[in-house]
Protein backbone atom coordinates (compact mmCIF):
# COMPACT_ATOMS: atom_id res chain seq x y z
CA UNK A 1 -5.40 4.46 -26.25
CA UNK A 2 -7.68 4.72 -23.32
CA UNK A 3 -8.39 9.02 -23.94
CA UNK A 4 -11.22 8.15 -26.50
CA UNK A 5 -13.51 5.98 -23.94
CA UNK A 6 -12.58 7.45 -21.42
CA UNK A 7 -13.60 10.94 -22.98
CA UNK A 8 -17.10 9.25 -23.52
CA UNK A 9 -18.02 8.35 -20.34
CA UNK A 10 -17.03 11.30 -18.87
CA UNK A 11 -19.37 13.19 -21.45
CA UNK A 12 -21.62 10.79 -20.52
CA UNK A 13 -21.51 12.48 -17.10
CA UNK A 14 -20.89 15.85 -17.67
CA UNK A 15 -24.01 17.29 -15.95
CA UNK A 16 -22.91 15.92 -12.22
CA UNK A 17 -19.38 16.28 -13.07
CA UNK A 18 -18.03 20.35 -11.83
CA UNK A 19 -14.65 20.54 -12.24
CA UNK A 20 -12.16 18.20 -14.05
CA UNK A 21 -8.32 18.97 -14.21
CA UNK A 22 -6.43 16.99 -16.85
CA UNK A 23 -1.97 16.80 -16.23
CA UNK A 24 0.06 14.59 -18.70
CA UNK A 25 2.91 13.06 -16.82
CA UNK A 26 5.10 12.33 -20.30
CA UNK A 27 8.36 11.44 -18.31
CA UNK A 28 6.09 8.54 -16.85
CA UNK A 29 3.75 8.14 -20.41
CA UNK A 30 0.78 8.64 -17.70
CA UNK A 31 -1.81 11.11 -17.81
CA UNK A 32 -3.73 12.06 -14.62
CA UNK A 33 -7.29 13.33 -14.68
CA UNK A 34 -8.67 14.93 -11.57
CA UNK A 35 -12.76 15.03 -11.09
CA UNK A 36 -15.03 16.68 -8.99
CA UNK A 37 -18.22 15.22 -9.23
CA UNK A 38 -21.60 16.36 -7.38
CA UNK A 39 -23.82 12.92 -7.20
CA UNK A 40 -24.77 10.05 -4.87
CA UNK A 41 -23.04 7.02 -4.27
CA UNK A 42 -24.65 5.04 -7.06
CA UNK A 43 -23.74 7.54 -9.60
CA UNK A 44 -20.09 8.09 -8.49
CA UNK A 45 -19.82 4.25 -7.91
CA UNK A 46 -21.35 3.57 -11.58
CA UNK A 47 -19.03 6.16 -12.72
CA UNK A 48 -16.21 4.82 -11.57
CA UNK A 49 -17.21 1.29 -12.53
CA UNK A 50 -17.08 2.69 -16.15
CA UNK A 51 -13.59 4.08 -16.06
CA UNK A 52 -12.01 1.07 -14.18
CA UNK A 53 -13.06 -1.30 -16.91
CA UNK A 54 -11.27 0.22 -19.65
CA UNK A 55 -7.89 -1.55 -20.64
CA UNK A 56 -4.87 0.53 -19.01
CA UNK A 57 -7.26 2.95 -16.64
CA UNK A 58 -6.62 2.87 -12.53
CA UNK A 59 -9.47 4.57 -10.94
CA UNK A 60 -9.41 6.03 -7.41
CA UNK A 61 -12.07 7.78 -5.86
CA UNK A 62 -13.02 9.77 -2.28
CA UNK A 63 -16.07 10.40 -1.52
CA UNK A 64 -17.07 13.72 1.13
CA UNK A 65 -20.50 14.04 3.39
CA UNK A 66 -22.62 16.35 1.81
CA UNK A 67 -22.87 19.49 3.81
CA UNK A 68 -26.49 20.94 4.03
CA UNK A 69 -26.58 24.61 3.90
């Protein structure tokens, strides 16, 4: 079961992570988690880097410009 490292890294994280939406797909034995994530490339690409090598985990990310205020 990928939920327990999975869980880790993203505690790892939690401090750049703001929102995270989590939907089981049981029909499909999937589960989908959703991220927000305030950081720079580096961090989201090491982030992502985590999660993609753990068995059974397909990572997809987008990436927005950073709008100064």
């Amino acid at each position: 079961e990928a939920a327990e490292p999975v869980n880790a890294i993203l505690h790892d994280y939690a401090s750049s992570i703001i929102g995270r939406m989590g939907l089981p797909y049981r029909e499909r034995g999937v589960s989908v988690i959703t991220l927000i994530v305030d950081g720079n490339n580096d961090e989201i690409s090491a982030l992502t880097g985590k999660l993609g090598r753990i068995p059974g985990v397909s990572v997809k990310s987008m990436v927005t410009k950073n709008n100064p205020q």
